[in-house]
C-alpha atoms as a PDB file:
ATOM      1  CA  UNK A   1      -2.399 -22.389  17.081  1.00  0.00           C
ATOM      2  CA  UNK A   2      -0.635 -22.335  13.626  1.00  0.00           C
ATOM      3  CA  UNK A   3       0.394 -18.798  12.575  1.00  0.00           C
ATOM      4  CA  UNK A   4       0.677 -17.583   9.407  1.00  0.00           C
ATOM      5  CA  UNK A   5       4.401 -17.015   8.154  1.00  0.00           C
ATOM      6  CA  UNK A   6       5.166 -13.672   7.232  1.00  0.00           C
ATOM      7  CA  UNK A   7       6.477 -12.813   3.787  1.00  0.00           C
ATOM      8  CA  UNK A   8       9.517 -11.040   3.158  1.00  0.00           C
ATOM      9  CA  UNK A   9       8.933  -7.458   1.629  1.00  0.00           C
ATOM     10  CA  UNK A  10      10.422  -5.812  -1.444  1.00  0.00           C
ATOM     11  CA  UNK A  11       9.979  -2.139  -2.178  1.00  0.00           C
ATOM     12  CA  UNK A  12       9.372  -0.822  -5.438  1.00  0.00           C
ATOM     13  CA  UNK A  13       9.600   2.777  -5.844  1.00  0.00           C
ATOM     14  CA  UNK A  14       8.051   3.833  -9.050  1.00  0.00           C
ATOM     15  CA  UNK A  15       9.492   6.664 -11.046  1.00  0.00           C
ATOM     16  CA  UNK A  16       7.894   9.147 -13.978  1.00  0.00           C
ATOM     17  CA  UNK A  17       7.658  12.663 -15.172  1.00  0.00           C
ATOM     18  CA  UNK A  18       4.278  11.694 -15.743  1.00  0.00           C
ATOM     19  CA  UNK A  19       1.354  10.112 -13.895  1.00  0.00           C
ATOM     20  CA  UNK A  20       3.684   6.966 -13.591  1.00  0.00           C
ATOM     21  CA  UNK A  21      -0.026   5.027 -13.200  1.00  0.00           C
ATOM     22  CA  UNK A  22       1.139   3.027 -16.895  1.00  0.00           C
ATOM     23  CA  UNK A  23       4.040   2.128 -15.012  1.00  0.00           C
ATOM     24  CA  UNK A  24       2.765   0.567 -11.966  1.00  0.00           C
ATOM     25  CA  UNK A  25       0.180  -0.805 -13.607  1.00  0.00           C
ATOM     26  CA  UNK A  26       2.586  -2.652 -15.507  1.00  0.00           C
ATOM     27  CA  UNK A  27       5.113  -3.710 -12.784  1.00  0.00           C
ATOM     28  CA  UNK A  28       1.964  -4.242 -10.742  1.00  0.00           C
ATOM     29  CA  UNK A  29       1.148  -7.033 -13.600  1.00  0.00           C
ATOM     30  CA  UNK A  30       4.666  -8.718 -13.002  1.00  0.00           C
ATOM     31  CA  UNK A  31       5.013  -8.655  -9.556  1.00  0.00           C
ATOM     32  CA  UNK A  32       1.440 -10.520  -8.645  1.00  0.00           C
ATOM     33  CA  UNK A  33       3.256 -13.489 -10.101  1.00  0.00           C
ATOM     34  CA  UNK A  34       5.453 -13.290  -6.965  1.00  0.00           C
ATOM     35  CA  UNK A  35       2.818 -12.703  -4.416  1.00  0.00           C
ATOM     36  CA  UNK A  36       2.696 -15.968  -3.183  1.00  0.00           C
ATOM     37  CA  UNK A  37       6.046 -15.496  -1.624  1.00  0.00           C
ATOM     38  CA  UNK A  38       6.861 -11.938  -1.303  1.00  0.00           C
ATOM     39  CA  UNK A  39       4.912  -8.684  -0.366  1.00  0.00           C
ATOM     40  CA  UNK A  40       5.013  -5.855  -2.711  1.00  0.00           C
ATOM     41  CA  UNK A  41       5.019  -2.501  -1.207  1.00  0.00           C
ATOM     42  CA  UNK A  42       4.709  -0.119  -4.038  1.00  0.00           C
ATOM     43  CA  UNK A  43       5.630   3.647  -3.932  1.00  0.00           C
ATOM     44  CA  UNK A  44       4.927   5.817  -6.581  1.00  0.00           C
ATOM     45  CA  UNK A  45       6.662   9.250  -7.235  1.00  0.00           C
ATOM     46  CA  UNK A  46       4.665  11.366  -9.900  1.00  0.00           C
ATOM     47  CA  UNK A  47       6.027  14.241 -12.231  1.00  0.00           C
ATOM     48  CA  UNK A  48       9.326  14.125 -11.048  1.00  0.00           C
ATOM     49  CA  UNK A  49      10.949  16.818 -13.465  1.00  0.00           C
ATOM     50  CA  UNK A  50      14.168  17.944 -11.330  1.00  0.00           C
ATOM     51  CA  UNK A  51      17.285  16.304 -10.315  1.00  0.00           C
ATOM     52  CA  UNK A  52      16.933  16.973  -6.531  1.00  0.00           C
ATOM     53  CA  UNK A  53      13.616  15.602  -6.685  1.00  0.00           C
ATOM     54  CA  UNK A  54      15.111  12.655  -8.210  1.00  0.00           C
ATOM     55  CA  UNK A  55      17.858  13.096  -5.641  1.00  0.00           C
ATOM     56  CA  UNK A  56      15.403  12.763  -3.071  1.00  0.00           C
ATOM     57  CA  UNK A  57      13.813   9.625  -4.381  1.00  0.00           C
ATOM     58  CA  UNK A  58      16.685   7.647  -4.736  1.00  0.00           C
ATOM     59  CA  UNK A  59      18.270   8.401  -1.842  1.00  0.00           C
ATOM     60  CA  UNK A  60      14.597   6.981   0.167  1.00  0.00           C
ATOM     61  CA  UNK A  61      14.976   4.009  -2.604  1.00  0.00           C
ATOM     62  CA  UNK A  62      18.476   3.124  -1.079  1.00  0.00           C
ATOM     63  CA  UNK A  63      17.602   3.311   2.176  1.00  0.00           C
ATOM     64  CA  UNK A  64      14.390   0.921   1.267  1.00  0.00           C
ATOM     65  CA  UNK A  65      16.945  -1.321  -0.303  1.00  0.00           C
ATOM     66  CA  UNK A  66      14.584  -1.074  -3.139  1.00  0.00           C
ATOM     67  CA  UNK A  67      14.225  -1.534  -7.048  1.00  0.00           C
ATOM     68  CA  UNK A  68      13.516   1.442  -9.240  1.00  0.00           C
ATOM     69  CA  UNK A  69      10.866   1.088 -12.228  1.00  0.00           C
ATOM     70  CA  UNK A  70      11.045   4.247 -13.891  1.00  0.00           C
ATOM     71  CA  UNK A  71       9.699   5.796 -17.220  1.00  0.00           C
ATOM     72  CA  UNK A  72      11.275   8.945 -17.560  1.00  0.00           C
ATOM     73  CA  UNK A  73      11.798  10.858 -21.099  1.00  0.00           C
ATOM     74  CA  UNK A  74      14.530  13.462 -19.711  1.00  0.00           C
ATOM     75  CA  UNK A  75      17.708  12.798 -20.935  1.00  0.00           C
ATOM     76  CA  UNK A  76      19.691  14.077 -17.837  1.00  0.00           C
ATOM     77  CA  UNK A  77      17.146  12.007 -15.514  1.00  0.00           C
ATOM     78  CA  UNK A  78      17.618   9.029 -17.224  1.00  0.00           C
ATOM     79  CA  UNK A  79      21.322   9.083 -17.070  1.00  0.00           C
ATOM     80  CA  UNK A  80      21.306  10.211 -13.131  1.00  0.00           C
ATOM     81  CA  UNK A  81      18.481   6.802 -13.112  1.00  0.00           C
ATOM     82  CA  UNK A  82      21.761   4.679 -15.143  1.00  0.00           C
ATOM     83  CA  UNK A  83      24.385   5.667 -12.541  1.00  0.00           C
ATOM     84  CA  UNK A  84      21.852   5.124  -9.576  1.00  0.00           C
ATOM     85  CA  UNK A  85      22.905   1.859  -9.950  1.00  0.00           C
ATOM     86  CA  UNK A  86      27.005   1.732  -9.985  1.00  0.00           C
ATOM     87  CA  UNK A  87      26.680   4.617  -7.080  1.00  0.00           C
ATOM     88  CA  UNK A  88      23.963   3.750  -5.173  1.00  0.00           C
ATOM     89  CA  UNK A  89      24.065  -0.277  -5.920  1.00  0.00           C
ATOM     90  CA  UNK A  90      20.257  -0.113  -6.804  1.00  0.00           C
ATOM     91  CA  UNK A  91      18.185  -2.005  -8.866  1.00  0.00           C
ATOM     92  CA  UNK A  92      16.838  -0.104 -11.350  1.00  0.00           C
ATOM     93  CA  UNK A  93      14.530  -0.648 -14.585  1.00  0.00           C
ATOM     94  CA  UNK A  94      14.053   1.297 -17.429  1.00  0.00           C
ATOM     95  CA  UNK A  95      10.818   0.272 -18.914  1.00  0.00           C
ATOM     96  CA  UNK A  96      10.831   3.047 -22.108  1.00  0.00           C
ATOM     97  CA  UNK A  97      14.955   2.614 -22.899  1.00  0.00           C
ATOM     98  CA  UNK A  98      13.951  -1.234 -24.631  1.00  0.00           C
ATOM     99  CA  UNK A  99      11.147   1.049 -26.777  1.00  0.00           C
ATOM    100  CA  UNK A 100      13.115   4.038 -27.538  1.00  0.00           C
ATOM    101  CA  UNK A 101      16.474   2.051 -28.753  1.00  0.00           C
ATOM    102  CA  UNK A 102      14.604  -0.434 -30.863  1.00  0.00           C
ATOM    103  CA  UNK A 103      12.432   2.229 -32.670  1.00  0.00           C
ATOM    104  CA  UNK A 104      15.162   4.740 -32.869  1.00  0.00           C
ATOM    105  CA  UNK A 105      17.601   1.551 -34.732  1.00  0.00           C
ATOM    106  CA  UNK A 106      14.963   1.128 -36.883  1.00  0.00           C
ATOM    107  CA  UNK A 107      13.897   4.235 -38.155  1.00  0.00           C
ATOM    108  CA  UNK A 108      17.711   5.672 -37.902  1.00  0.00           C
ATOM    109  CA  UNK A 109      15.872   8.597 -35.909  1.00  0.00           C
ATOM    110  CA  UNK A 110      16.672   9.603 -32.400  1.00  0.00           C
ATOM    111  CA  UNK A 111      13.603  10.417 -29.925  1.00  0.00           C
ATOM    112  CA  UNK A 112      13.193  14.144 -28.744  1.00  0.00           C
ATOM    113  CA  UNK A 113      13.343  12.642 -24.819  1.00  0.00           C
ATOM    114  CA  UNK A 114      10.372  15.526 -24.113  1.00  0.00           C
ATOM    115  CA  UNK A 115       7.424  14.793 -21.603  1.00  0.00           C
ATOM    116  CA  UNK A 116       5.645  17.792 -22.731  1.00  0.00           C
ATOM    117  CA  UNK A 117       4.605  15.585 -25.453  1.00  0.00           C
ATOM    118  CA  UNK A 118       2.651  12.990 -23.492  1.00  0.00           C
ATOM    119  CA  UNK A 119      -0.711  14.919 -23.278  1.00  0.00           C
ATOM    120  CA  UNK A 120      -1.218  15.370 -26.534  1.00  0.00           C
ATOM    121  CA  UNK A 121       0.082  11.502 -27.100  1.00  0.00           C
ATOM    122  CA  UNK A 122      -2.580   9.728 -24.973  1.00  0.00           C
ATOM    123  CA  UNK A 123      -5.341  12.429 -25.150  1.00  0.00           C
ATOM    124  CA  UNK A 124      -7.838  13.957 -22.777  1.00  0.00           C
ATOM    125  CA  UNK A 125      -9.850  10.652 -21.789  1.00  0.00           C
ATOM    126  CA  UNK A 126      -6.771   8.736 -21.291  1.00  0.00           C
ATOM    127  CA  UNK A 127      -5.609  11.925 -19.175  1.00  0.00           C
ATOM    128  CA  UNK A 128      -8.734  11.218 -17.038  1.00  0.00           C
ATOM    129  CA  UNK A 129      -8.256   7.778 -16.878  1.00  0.00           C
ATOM    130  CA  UNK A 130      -4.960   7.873 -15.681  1.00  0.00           C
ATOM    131  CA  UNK A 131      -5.835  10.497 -12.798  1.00  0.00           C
ATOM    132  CA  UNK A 132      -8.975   8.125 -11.731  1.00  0.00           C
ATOM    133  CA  UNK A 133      -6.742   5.007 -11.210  1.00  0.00           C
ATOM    134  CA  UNK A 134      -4.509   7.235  -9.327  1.00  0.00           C
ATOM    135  CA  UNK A 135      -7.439   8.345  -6.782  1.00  0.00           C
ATOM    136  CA  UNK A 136      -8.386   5.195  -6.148  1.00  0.00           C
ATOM    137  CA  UNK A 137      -5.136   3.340  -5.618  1.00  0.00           C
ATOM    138  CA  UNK A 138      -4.829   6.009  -3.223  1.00  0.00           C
ATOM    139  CA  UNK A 139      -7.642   5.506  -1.583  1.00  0.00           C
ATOM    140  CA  UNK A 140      -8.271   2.384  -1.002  1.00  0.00           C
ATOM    141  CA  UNK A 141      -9.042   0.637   2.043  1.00  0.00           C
ATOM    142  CA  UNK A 142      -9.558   3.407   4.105  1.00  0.00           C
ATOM    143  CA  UNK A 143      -6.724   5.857   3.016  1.00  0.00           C
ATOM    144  CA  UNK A 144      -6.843   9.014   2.124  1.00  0.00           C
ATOM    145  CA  UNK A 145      -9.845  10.199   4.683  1.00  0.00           C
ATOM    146  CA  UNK A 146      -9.060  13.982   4.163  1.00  0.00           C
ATOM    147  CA  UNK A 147     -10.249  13.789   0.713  1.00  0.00           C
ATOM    148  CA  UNK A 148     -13.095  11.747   0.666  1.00  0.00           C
ATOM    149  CA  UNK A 149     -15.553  14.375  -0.810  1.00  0.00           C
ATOM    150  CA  UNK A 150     -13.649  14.386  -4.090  1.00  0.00           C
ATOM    151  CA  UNK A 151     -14.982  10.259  -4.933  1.00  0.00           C
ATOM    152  CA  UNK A 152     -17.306   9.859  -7.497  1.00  0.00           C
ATOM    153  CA  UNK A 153     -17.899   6.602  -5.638  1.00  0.00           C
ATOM    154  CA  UNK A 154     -17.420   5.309  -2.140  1.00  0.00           C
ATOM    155  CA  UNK A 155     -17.812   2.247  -1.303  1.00  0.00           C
ATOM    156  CA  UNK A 156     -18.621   0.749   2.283  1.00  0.00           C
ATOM    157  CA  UNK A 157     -18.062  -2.953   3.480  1.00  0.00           C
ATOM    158  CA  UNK A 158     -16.679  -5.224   5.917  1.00  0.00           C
ATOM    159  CA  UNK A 159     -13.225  -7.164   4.786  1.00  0.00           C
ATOM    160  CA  UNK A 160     -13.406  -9.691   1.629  1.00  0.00           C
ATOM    161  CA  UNK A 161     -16.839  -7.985  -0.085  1.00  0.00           C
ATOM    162  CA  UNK A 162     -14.322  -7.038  -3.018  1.00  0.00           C
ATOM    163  CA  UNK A 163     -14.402  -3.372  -2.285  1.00  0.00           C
ATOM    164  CA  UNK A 164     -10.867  -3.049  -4.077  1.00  0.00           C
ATOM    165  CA  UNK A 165     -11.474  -5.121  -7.108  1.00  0.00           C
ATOM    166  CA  UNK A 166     -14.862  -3.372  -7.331  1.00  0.00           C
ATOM    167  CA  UNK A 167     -13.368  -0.230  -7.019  1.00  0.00           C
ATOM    168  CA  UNK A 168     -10.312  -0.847  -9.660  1.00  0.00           C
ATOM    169  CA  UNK A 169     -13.083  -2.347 -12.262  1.00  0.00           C
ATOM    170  CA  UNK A 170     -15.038   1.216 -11.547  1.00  0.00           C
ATOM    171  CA  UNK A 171     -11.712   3.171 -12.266  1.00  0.00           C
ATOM    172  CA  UNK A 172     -10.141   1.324 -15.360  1.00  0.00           C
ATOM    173  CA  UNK A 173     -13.690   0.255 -16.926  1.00  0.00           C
ATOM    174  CA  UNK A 174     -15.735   3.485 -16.391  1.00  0.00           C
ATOM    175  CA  UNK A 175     -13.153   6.098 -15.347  1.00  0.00           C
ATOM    176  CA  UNK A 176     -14.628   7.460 -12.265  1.00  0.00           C
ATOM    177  CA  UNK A 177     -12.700   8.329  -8.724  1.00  0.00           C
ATOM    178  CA  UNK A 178     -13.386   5.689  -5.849  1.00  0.00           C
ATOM    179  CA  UNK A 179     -12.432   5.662  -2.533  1.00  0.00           C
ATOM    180  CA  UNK A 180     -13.481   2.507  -0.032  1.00  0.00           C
ATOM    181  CA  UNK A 181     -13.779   1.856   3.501  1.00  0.00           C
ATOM    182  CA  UNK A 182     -13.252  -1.213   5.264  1.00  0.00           C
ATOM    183  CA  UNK A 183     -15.835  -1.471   8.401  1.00  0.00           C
ATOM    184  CA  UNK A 184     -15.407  -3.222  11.237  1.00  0.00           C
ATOM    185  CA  UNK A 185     -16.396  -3.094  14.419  1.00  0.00           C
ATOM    186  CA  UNK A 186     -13.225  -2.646  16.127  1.00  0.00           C
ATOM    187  CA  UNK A 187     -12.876   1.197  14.569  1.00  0.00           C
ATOM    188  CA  UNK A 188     -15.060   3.975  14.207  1.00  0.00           C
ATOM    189  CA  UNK A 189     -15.954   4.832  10.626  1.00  0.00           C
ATOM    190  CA  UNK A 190     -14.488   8.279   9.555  1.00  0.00           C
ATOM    191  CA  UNK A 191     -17.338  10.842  10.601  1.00  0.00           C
ATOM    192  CA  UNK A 192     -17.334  12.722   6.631  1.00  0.00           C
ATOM    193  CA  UNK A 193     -18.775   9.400   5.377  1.00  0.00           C
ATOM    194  CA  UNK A 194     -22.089  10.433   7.378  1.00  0.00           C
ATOM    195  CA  UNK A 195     -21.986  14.022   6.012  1.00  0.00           C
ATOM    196  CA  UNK A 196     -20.700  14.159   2.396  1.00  0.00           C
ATOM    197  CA  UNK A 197     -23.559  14.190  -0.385  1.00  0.00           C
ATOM    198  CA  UNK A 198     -21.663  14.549  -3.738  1.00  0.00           C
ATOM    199  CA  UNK A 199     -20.178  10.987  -4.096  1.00  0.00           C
ATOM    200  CA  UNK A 200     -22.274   8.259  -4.904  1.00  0.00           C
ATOM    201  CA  UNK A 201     -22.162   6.125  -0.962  1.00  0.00           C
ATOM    202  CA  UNK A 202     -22.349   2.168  -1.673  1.00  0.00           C
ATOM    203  CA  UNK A 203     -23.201  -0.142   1.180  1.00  0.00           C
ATOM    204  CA  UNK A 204     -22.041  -4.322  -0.099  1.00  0.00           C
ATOM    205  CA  UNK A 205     -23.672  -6.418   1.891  1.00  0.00           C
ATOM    206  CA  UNK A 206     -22.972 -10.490   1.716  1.00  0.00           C
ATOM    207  CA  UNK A 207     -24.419 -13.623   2.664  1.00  0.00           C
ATOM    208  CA  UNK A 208     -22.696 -14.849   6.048  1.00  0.00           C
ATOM    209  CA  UNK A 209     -21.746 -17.731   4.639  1.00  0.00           C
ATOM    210  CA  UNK A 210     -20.518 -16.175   1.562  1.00  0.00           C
ATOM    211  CA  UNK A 211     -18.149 -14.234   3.017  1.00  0.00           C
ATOM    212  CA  UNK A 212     -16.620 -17.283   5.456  1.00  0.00           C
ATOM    213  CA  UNK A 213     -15.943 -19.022   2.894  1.00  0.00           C
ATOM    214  CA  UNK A 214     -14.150 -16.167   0.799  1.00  0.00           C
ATOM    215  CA  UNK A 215     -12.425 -15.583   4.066  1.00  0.00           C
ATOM    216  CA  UNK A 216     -11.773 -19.325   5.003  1.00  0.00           C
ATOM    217  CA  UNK A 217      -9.605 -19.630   1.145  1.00  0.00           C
ATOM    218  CA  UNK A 218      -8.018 -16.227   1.731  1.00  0.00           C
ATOM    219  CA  UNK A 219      -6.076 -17.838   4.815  1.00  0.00           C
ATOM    220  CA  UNK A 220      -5.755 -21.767   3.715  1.00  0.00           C
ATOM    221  CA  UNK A 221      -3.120 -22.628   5.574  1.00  0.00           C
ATOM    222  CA  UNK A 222      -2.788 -20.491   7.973  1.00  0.00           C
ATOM    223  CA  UNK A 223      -4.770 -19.526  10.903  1.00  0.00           C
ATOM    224  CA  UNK A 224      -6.708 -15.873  11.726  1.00  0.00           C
ATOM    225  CA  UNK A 225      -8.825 -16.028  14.859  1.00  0.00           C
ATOM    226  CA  UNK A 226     -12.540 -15.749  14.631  1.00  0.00           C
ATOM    227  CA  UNK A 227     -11.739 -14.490  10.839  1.00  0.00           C
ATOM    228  CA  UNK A 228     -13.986 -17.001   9.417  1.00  0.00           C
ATOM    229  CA  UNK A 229     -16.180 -17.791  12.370  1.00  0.00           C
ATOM    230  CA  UNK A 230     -19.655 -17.358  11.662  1.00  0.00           C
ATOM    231  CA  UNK A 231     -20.425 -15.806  14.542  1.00  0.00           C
ATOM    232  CA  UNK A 232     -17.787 -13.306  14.068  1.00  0.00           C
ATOM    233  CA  UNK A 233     -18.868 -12.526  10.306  1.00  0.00           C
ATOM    234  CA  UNK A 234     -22.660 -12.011  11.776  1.00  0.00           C
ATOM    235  CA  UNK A 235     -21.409  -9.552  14.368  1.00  0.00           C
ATOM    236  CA  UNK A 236     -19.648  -7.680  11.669  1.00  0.00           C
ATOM    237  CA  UNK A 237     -22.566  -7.810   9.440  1.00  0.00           C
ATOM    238  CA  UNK A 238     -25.047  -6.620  11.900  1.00  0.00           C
ATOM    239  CA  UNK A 239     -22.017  -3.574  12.556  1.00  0.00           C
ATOM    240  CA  UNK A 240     -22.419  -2.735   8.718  1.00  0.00           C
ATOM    241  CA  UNK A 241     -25.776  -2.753   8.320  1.00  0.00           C
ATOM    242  CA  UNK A 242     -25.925   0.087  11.192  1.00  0.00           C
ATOM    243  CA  UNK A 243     -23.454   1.892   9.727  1.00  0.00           C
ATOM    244  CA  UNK A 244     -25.579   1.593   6.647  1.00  0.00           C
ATOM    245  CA  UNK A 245     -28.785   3.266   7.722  1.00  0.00           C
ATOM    246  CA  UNK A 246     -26.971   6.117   9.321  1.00  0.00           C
ATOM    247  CA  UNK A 247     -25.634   7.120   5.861  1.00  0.00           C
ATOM    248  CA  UNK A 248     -27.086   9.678   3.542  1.00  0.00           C
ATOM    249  CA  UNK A 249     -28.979   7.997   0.391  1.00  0.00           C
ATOM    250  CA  UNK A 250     -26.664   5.018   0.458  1.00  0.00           C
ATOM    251  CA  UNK A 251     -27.397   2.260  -2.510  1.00  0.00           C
ATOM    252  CA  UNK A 252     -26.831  -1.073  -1.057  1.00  0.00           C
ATOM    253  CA  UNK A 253     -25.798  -3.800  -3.292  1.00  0.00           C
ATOM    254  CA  UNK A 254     -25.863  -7.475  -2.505  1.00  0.00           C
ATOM    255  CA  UNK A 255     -22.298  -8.799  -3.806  1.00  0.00           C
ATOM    256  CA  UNK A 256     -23.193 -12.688  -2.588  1.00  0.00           C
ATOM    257  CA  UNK A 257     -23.652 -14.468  -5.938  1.00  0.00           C
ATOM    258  CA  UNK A 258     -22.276 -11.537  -8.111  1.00  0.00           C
ATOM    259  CA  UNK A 259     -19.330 -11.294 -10.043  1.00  0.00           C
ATOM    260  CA  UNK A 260     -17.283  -7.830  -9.547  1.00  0.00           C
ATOM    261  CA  UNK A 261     -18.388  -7.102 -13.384  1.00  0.00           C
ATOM    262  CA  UNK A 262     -22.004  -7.258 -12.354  1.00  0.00           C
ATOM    263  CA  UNK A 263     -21.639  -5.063  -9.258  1.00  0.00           C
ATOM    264  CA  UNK A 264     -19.546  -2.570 -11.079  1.00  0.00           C
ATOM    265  CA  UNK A 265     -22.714  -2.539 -13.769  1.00  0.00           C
ATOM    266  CA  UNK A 266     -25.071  -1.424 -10.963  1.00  0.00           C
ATOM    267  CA  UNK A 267     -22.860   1.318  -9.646  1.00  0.00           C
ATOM    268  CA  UNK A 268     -21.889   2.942 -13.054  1.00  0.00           C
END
């Protein structure tokens, strides 16, 4: 049996005195240009307004053997961010410096470097916006159980129904909070997703073929046992679909011959 050949990983530890969601957004936007070879395992470090805090970062960025993406408008961070890289031989990227110097040349002023100024820059829905992308890259498949009950949206589906695309689209498009869980038979759904009655629950069913052949291109060229086998995908389906009439007032959507724009239409 052919196996599939691992990638080599690269940390990224994201760094702001913000949200930071801008900034992984953007480096997220780079790096899926190199996810053919590499895997990206992206760390994000909010409101970081201290130098031990910093401290404390780059010291877990070093051990990671990790690059740095950081938008930070302190002028003391950004210089301790600078000499990260002579003393702690990391890679590190300023993604505001290019903005700041070229503005600053050209208008012969200098910035005031103060992140009490970024509320009031992007404004209460961007505010909103920025704190739903950050729920639901932090909960996505199947993370952050404890805090389920604070989803606008949860979405429920066995592997390749495009819970996390869905779930992005719902965030970036229509600002709401999603969480998803992967199902499977192999482990038992968390028990809140039974019990909780605020968030909107979404069941995504799928044709069985459908999904093996979503699942069959996922792994071209490499080999995942039973993944794609039809009998497999029933038994998974038939799992779901229990799982789906034991939940409170769920919505079930069929995502077979529906693009993610159309599903996201029906939740919203």
């Amino acid at each position: 049996m052919q196996k599939k050949a691992l990638k080599p990983e690269m940390v990224i530890h994201v760094v702001s005195d913000a949200t930071g969601v801008g900034a992984e957004r953007m480096a997220r936007a780079a790096l899926v240009q190199f996810q053919h070879s590499i895997e990206f395992r992206i760390l994000r470090h909010a409101f970081v307004k201290s130098k031990p805090q910093l401290k404390r970062v780059l010291k877990q960025a070093a051990k990671d053997r990790g690059m740095v993406i950081y938008t930070m408008t302190d002028a003391e961070l950004r210089a301790m961010l600078e000499a990260s890289q002579y003393d702690l031989g990391l890679d590190a990227l300023d993604m505001l410096g290019p903005i700041l110097r070229r503005v600053g040349r050209r208008s012969k002023v200098r910035p005031v470097l103060d992140s009490g100024l970024l509320p009031g820059a992007l404004g209460d829905r961007a505010l909103r916006l920025a704190g739903a992308i950050d729920f639901t890259l932090e909960h996505d498949d199947g993370r952050g159980i404890n805090n389920l009950g604070k989803a606008d949206v949860i979405l429920l589906g066995v592997s390749r129904t495009n819970k996390t695309p869905i779930s992005m689209y719902l965030s970036c498009h229509h600002c709401l909070k999603v969480a998803n869980v992967p199902l499977t038979p192999q482990v038992i759904p968390p028990e809140k997703i039974f019990k909780l009655k605020k968030p909107l629950m979404v069941g995504l069913t799928i044709s069985p073929q459908k999904l093996a052949h979503f699942r069959r291109n996922r792994f071209k060229g490499g080999m995942v046992q039973n993944y794609y086998d039809l009998k497999t995908i029933s038994q998974e389906l038939d799992f779901s679909r229990r799982i789906f009439s034991k939940v409170q007032k769920i919505r079930l959507i069929d995502v077979t011959d529906r693009t993610i724009e159309e599903v996201a239409g029906l939740i919203a």
